[in-house]
Protein backbone atom coordinates (compact mmCIF):
# COMPACT_ATOMS: atom_id res chain seq x y z
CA UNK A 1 89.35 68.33 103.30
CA UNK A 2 92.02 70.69 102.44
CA UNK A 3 91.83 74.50 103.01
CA UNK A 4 91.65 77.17 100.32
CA UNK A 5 93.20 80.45 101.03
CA UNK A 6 93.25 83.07 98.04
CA UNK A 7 96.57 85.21 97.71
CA UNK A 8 98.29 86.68 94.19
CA UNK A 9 101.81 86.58 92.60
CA UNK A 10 103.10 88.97 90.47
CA UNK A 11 104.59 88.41 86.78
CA UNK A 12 106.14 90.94 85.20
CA UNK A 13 104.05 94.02 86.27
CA UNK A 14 101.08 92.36 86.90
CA UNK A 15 99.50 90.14 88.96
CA UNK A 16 97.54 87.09 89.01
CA UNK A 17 95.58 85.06 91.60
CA UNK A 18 97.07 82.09 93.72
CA UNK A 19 95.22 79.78 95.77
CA UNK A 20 97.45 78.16 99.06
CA UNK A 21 96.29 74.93 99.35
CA UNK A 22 96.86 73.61 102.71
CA UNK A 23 96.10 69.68 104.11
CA UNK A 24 97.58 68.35 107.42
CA UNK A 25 98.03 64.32 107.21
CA UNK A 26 99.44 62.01 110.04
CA UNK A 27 103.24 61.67 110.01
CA UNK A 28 105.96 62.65 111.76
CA UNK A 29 105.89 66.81 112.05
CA UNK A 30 107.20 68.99 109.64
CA UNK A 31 105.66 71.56 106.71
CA UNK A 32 106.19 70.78 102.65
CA UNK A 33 105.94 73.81 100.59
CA UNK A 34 105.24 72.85 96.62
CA UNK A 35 104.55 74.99 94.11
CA UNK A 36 107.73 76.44 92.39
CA UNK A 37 107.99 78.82 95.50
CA UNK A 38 112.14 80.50 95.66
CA UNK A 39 113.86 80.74 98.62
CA UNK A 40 111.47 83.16 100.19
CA UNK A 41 108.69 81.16 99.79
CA UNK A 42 110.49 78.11 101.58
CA UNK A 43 111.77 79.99 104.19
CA UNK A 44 107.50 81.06 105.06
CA UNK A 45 107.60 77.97 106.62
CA UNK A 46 109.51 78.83 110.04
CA UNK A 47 107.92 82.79 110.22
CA UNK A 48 104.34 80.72 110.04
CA UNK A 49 105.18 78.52 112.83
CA UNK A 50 106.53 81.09 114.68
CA UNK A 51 103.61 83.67 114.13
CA UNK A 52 101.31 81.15 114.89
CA UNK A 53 102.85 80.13 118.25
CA UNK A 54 103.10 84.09 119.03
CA UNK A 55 99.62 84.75 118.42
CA UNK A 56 98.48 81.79 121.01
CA UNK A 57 97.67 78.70 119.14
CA UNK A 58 99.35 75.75 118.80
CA UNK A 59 100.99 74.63 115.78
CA UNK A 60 99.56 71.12 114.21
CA UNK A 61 101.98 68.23 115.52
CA UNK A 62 101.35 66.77 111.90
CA UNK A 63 102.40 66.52 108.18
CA UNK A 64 101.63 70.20 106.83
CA UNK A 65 101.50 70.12 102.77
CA UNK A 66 101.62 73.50 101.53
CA UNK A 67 100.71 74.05 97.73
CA UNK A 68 100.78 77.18 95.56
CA UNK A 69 98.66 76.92 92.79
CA UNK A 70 99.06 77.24 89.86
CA UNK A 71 101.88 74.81 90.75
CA UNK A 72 103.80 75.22 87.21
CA UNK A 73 104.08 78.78 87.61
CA UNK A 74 107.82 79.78 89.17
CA UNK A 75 106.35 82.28 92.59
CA UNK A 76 108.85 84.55 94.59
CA UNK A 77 108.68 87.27 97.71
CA UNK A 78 107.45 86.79 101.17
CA UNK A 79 103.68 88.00 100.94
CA UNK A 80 102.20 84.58 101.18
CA UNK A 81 102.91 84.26 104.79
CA UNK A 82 99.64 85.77 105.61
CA UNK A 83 97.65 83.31 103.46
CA UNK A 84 99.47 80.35 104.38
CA UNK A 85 99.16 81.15 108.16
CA UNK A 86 94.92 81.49 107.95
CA UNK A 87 95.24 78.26 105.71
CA UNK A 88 97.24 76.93 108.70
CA UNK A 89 94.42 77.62 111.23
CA UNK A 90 91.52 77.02 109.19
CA UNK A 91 93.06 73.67 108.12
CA UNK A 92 93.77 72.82 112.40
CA UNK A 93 89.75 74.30 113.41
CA UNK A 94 91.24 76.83 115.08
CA UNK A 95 89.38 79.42 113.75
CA UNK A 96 86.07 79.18 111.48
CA UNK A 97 85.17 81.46 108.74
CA UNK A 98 82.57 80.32 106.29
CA UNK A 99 82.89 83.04 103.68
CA UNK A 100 86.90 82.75 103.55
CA UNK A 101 87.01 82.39 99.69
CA UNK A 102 85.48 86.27 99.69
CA UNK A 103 88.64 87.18 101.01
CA UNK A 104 92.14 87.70 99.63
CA UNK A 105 95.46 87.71 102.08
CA UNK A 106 99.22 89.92 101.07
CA UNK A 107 101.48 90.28 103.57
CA UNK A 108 104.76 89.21 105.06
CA UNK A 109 104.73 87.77 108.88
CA UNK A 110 107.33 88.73 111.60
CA UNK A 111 108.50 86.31 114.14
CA UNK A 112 105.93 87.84 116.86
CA UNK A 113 102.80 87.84 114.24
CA UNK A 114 103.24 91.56 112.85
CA UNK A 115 102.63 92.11 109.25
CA UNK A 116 105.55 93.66 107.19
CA UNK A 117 104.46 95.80 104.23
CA UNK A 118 105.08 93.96 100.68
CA UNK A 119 106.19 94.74 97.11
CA UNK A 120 103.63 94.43 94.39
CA UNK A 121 100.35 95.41 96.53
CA UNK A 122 99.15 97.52 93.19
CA UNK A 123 99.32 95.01 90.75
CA UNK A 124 98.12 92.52 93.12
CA UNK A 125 95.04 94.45 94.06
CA UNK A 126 94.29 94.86 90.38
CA UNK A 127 94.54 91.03 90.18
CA UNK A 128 92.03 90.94 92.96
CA UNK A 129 89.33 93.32 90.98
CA UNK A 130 89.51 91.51 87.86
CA UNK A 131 88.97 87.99 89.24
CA UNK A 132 86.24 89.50 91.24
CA UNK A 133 87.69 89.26 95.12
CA UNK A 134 86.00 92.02 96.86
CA UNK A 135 87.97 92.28 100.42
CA UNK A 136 91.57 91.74 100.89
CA UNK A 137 93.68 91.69 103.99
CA UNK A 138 96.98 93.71 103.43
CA UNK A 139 99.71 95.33 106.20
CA UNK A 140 98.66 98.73 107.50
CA UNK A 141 101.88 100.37 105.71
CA UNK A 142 100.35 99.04 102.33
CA UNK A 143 97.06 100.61 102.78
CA UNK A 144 97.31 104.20 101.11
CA UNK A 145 99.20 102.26 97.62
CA UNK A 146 96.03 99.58 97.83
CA UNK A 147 93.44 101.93 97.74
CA UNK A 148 94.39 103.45 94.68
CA UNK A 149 92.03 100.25 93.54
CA UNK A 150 88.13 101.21 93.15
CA UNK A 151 85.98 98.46 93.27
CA UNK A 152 87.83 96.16 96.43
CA UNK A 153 87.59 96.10 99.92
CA UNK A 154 91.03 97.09 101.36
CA UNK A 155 91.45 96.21 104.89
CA UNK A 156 94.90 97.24 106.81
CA UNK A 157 95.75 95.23 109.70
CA UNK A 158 98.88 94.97 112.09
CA UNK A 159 99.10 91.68 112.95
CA UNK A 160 97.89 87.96 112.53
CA UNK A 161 95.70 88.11 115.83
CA UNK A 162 94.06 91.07 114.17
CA UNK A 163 93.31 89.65 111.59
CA UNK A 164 91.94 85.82 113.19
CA UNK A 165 89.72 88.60 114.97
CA UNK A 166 88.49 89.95 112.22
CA UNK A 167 87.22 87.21 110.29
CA UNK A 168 85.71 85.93 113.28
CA UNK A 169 83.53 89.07 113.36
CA UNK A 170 84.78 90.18 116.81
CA UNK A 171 85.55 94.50 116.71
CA UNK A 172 88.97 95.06 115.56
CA UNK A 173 90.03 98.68 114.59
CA UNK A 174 90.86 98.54 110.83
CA UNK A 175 92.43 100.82 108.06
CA UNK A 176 94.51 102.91 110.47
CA UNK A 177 96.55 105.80 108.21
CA UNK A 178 98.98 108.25 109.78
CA UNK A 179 98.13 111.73 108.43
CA UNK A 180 101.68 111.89 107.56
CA UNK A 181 100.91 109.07 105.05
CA UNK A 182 99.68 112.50 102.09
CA UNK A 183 101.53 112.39 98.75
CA UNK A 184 104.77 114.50 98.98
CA UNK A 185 106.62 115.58 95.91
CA UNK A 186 109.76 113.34 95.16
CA UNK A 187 111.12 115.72 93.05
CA UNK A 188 113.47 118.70 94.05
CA UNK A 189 111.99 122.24 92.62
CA UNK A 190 113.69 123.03 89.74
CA UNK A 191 112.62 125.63 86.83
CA UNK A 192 113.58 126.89 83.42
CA UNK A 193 113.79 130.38 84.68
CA UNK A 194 117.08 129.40 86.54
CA UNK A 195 118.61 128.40 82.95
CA UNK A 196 120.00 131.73 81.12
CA UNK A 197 121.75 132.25 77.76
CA UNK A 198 120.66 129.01 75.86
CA UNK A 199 117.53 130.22 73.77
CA UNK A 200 118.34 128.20 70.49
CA UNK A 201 118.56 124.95 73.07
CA UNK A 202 115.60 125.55 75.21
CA UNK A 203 113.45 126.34 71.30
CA UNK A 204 115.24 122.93 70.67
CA UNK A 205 113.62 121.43 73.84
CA UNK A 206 110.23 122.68 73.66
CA UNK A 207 110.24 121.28 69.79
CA UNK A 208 111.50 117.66 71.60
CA UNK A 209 108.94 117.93 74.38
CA UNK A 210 106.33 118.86 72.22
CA UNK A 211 105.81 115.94 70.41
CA UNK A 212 107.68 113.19 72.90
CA UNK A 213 110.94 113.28 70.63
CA UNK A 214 114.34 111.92 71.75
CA UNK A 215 117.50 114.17 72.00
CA UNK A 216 121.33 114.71 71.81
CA UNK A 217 123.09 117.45 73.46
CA UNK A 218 126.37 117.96 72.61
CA UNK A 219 128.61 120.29 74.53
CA UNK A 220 131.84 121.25 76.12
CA UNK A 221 131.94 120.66 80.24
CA UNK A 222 130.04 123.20 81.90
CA UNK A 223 127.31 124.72 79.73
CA UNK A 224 124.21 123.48 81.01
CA UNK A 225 123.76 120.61 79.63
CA UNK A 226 122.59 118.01 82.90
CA UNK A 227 120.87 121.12 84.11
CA UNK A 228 118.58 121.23 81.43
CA UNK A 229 117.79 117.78 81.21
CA UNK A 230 116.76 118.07 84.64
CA UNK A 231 114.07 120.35 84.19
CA UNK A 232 112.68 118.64 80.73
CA UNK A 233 109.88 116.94 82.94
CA UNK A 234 108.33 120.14 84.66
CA UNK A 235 107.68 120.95 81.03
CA UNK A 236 105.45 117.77 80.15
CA UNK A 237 101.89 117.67 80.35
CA UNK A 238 100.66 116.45 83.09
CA UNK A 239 100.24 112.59 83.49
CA UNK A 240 96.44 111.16 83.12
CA UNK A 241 95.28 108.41 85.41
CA UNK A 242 95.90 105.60 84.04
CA UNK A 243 99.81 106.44 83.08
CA UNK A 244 100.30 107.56 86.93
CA UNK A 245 98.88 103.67 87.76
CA UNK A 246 101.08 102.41 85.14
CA UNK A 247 104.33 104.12 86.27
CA UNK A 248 102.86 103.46 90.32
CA UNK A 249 103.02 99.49 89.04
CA UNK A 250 106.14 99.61 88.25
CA UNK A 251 107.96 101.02 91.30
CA UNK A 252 105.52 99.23 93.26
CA UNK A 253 107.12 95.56 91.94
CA UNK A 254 110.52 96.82 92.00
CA UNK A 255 109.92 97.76 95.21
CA UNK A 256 111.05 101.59 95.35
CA UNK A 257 107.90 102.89 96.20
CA UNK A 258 107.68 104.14 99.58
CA UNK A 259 105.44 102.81 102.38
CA UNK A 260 102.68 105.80 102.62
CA UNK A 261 102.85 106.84 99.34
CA UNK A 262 100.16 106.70 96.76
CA UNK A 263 99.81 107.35 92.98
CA UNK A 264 102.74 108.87 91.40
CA UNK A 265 101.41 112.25 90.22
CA UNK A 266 104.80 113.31 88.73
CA UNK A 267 106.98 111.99 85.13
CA UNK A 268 109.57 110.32 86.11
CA UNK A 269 113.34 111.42 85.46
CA UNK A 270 115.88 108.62 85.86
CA UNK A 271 119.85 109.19 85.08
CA UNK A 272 121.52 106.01 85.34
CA UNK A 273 125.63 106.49 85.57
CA UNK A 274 127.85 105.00 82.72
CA UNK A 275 128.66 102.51 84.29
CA UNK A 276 125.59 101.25 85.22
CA UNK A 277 125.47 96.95 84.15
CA UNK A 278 123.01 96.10 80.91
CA UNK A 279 120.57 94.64 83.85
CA UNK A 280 120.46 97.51 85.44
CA UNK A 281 119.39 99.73 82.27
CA UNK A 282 117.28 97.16 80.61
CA UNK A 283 115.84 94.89 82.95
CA UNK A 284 116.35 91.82 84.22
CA UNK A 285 117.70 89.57 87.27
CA UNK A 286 116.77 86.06 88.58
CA UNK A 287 112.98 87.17 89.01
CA UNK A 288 112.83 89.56 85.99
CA UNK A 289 112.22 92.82 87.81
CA UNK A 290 112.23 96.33 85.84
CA UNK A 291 115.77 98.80 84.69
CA UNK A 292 115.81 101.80 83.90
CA UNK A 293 114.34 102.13 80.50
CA UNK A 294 111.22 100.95 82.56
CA UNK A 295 111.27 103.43 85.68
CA UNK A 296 111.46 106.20 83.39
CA UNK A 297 108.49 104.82 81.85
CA UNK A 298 105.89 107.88 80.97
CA UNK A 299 108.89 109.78 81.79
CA UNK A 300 112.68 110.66 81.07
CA UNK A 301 115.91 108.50 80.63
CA UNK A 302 119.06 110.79 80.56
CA UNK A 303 122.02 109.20 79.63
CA UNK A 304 124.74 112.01 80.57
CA UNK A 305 128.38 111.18 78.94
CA UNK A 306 126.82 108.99 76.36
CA UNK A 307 130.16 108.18 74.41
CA UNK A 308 131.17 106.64 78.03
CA UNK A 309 128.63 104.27 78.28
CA UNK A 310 129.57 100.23 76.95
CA UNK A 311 128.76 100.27 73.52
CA UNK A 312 126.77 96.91 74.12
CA UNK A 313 124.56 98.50 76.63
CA UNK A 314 123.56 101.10 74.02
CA UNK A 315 123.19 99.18 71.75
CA UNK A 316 120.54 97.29 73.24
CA UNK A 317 118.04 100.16 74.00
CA UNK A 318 117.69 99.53 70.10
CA UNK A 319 114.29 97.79 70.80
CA UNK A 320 112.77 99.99 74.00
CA UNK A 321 113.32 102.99 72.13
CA UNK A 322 111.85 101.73 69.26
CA UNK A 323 108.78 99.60 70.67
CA UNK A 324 108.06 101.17 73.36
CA UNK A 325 108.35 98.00 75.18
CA UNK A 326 111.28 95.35 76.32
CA UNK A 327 110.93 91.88 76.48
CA UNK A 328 113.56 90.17 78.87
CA UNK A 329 113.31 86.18 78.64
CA UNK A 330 114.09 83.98 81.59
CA UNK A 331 114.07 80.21 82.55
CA UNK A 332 110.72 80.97 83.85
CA UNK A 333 109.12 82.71 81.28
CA UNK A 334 109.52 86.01 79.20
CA UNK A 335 108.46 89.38 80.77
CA UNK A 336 107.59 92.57 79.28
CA UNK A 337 107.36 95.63 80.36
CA UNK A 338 106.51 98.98 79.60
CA UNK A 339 109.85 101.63 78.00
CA UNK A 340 107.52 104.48 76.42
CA UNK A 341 110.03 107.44 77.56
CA UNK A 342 111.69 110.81 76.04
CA UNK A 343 115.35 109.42 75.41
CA UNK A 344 117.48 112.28 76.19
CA UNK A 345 121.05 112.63 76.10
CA UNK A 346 124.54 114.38 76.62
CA UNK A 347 128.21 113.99 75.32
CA UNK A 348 131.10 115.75 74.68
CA UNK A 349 132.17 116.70 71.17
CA UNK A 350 135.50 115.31 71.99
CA UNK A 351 137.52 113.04 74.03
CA UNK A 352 138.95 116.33 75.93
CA UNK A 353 135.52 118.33 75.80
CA UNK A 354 136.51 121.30 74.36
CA UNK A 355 136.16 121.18 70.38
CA UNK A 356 135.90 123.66 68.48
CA UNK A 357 137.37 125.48 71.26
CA UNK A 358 140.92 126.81 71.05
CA UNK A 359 141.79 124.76 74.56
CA UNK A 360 141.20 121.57 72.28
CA UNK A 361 143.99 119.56 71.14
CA UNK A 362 142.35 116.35 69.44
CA UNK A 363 142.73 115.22 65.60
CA UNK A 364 139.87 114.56 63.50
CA UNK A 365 140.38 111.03 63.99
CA UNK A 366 140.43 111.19 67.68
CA UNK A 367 137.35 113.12 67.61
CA UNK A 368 135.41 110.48 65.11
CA UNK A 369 136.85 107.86 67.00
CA UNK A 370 135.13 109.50 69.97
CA UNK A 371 131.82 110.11 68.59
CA UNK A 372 132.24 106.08 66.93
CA UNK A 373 131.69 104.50 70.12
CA UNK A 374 128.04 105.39 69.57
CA UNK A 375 126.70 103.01 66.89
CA UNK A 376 124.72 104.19 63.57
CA UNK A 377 121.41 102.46 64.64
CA UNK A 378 121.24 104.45 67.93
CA UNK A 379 122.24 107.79 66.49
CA UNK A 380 119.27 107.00 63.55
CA UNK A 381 117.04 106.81 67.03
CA UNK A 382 117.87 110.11 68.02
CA UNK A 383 115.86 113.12 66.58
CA UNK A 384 117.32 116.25 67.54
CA UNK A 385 121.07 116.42 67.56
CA UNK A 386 121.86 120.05 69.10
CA UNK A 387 124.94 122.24 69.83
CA UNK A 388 125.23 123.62 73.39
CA UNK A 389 127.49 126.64 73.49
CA UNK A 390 129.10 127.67 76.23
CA UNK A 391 127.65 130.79 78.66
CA UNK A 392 129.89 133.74 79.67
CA UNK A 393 129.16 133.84 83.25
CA UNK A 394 129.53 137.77 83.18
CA UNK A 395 127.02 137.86 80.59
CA UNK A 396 124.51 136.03 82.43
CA UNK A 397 124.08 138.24 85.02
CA UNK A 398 123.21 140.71 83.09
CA UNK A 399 120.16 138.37 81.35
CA UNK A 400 117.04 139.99 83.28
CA UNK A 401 114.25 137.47 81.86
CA UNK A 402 113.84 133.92 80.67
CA UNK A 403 110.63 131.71 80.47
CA UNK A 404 109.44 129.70 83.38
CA UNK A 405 108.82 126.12 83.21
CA UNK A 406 105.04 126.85 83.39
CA UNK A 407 105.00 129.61 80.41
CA UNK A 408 106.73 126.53 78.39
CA UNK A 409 104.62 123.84 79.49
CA UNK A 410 101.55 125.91 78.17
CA UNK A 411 103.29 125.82 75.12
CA UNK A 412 103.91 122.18 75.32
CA UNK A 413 100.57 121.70 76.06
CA UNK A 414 98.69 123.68 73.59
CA UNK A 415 100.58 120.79 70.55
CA UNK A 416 99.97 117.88 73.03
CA UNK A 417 96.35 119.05 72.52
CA UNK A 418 96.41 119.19 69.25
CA UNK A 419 98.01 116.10 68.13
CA UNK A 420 95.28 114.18 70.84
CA UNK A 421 92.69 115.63 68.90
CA UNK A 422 94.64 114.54 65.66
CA UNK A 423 95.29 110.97 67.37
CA UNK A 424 92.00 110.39 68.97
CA UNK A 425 91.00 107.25 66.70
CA UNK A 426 94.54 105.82 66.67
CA UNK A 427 94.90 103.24 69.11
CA UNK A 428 98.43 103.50 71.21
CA UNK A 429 99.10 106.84 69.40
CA UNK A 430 99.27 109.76 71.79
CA UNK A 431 102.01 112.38 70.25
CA UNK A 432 104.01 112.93 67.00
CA UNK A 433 106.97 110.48 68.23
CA UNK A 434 104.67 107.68 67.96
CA UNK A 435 103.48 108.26 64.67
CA UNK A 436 103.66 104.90 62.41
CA UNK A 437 104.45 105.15 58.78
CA UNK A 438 100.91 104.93 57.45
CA UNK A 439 100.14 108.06 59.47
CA UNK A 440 103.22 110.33 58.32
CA UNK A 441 101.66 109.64 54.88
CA UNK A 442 99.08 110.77 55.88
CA UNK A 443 99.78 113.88 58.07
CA UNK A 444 103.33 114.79 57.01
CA UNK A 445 102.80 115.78 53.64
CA UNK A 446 105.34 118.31 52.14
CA UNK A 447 104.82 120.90 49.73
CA UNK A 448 107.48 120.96 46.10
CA UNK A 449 109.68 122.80 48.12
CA UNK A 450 109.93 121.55 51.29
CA UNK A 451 110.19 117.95 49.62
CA UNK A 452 113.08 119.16 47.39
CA UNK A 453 115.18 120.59 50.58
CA UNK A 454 114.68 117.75 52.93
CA UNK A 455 115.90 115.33 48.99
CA UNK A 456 118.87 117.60 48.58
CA UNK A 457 120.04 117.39 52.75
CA UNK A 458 119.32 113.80 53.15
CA UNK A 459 121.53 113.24 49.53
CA UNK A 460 124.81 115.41 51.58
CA UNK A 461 124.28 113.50 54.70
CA UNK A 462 123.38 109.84 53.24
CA UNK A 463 120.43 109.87 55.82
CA UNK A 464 118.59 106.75 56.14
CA UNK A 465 114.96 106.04 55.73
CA UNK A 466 114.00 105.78 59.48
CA UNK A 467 116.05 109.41 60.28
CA UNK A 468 113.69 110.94 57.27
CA UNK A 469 110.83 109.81 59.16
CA UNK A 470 111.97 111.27 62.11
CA UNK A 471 112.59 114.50 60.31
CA UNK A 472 108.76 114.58 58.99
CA UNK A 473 107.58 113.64 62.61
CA UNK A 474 109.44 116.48 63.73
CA UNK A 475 108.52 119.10 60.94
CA UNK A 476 104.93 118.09 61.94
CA UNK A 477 105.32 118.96 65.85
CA UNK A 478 106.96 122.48 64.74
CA UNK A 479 103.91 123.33 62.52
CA UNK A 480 101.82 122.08 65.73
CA UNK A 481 103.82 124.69 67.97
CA UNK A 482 103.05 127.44 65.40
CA UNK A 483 99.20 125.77 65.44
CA UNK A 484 98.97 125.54 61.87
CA UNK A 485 97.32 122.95 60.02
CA UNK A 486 100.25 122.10 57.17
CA UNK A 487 103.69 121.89 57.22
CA UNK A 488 105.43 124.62 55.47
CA UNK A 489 108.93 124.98 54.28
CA UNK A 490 110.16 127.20 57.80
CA UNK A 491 109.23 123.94 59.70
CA UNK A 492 111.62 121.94 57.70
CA UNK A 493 114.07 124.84 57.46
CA UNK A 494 113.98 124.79 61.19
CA UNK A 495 114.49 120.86 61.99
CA UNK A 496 117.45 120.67 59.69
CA UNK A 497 119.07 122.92 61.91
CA UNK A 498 118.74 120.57 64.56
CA UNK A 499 121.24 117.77 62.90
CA UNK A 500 124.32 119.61 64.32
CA UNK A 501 126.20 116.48 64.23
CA UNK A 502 126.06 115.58 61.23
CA UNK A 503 126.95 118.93 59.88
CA UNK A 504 129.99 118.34 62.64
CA UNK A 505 130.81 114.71 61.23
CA UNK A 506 130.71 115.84 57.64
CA UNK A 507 133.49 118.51 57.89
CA UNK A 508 136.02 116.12 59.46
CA UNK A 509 138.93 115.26 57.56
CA UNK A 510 140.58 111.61 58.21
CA UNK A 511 143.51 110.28 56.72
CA UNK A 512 143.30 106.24 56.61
């Protein structure tokens, strides 16, 4: 009778259950993986035997059939060593454990039997509460990410003789954690009070991080531009539970999560150079794993030099920024996985940096050219489009007080609260950016003026239907700041200030 030994795989980033089916037969000695395992998997076979020799029993002198089931499924990584190995031994009557099927097994083996911490554990564990496994076996390293599961069993072990003890009931010490496991803070302290002279930019931020709205900065070399981007994510509300699990998932499969660490508490802030591949930023790989657009899910993706990055790269965050989601389709299946970040950006207004400054040199055409290599579609993506001036650095010192990240963030949070309240019944729908286009007809309704100002700008600028919606979105989060209920013709006043570009754009002169 073949053995049963319960272990999980992970697709995309979650998990699902996998039962190793092991069966020794007569025949000349040697192991048969089957199940669509990768190189990993098939490699398993020489760390078992040699674990299992280390630990003191004797490898079967038979035919070892190994199968990973769901055996249509495609399976990668190196954490079913641990099931196949008590498969192994329960197959041989080496050990006995009648209640083995209440158990689940992650974990990679060494050579001498120790377990090696794994990718995935969260998503895996989650597997494990669904299909209603209460105890799994995991490394000790993997214990603090693991127990961010209620509702399972987590037992951390160091080795494979630990754990053949420990189903056999004998006393084994378990779920050892170093006190030097406690969440630290990945981030470097950085505040708004260190940013001086940019008050119409930092009003332009708060309106962005307000209601979850993307951004363009535009600005010579020099003016602040990366450093405020940096500090756009002390300024967000504070993640809720289930978006720190969510973001936790997904550094847990791409395996950038550190041993000892548990839920990620803070948004993430990723800043991918230009020359990053479209892998990289999207997603993607043999096995599918996460980019960019993904780790900065719940978070921000800063894209400094924007005009430098490959226009095909741009324009495929067409769909992430737009659904919230990206779907990257492999030979073994499509994956999708979760893009719902602030999509803020930097460039220079010219090919040398400095227009309108007197140091610039460039034509109109160079400078269009310039801006060109950023296509329509992701510029219509892009709600606030905002000047950065350059600081006098003489001027600065003189600058006594500027709002801390924390004064802003109450700001921030005071909308947030307000558009939750708004939101409460809409499934998905958690700020203004989300807002679909049933909605803005329904809370983005302008007064005669207001409509007839936003007609007459949209008419000079040829504005397309999707930027129009993005204005409304972003009238509505500036009547939220001021906290009232409708919004009024200031709002609109203000957001058309914020389309610096275009104002930019429309005064070039080009001779074809």
């Amino acid at each position: 009778m073949a053995s049963v030994v319960k272990c999980f795989a992970i697709d995309g980033i979650d998990g699902y259950p996998v039962d190793i089916e092991i069966k020794t037969l007569e025949g000349q000695p040697m192991i048969s993986i089957i199940g669509l395992g990768d190189q990993a998997v098939k490699e398993a076979s020489e760390r078992v035997q040699a674990a299992i020799d280390e630990t003191g029993y004797i490898f079967p002198k038979k035919r070892v059939i190994i199968s990973l089931a769901p055996s249509d499924k495609k399976k990668s990584g190196s954490h079913f060593d641990l099931a196949m190995a008590i498969g192994v031994l329960q197959q041989n009557e080496d050990m006995a454990v009648k209640n083995i099927s209440e158990y689940g097994f992650i974990g990679e083996l060494s050579l001498d039997g120790r377990l090696r911490a794994c990718h995935g554990i969260l998503p895996m564990i989650i597997a494990a509460q669904r299909n209603g496994i209460k105890k799994v076996i995991i490394p000790v390293e993997n214990l603090k990410e693991a127990k961010l599961v209620q509702g399972v069993t987590i037992i951390g072990l160091q080795n494979l003789s630990e754990v053949v003890r420990f189903l056999e009931g004998k006393n084994v010490d378990v779920n050892r954690m170093s006190d030097k496991m406690e969440q630290e803070d990945w981030e470097k302290v950085v505040d708004f009070a260190d940013v001086k002279g940019q008050k119409e930019l930092i009003d332009a931020v708060i309106l962005a991080a307000a209601g979850g709205h993307n951004m363009l900065m535009i600005g010579e070399p020099g003016c602040g531009k990366t450093m405020i981007a940096q500090r756009i994510p002390t300024i967000l509300p504070e993640m809720t539970e289930a978006e720190c699990l969510e973001v936790t998932k997904i550094y847990s499969i791409s395996g950038i999560l550190p041993n000892g660490h548990g839920l990620i508490r803070h948004r993430p802030f990723r800043a991918p150079h230009h020359n990053a591949s479209l892998n990289a930023l999207i997603g993607g790989g043999a096995n599918a794993l996460p980019g960019e657009v993904s780790l900065a899910h719940n978070g921000v993706l800063f894209l400094d030099e924007l005009a430098e990055f490959p226009r095909r790269t741009l324009d495929a965050l067409r769909q992430p920024i737009e659904d919230k989601q990206v779907c990257i389709s492999r030979v073994n299946g499509t994956h999708t996985f979760p893009s719902n970040f602030m999509f803020i950006t930097a460039m220079n207004p010219c090919p040398c940096g400095y227009f309108p400054g007197s140091k610039c040199r460039c034509t109109d055409y160079e400078i269009i050219k310039y801006r060109g290599k950023i296509s329509g579609p992701i510029m219509d993506r892009i709600d606030i489009q905002k000047e950065v001036k350059p600081v006098n650095y003489f001027e600065l010192e003189q600058e006594s007080y500027t709002m801390t990240s924390r004064e802003i963030r109450e700001k921030v949070k005071k909308a947030r609260e307000i558009q939750q309240i708004r939101y409460q019944n809409e499934p998905g729908i958690n700020c203004n950016a989300q807002m679909s286009t049933a909605l803005l007809q329904k809370y983005c309704v302008l007064d005669e003026k207001s409509r007839q100002l936003l007609k007459e700008t949209s008419e000079k600028y040829g504005y397309s239907a999707r930027v129009i919606h993005k204005l409304l979105r972003l009238a509505r989060t500036s009547a939220d700041l001021a906290e009232v209920e409708n919004i009024r013709l200031e709002d609109v006043k203000r957001i058309l200030n914020y389309r610096d570009l275009d104002r930019s754009n429309n005064k070039m002169l080009v001779v074809n």
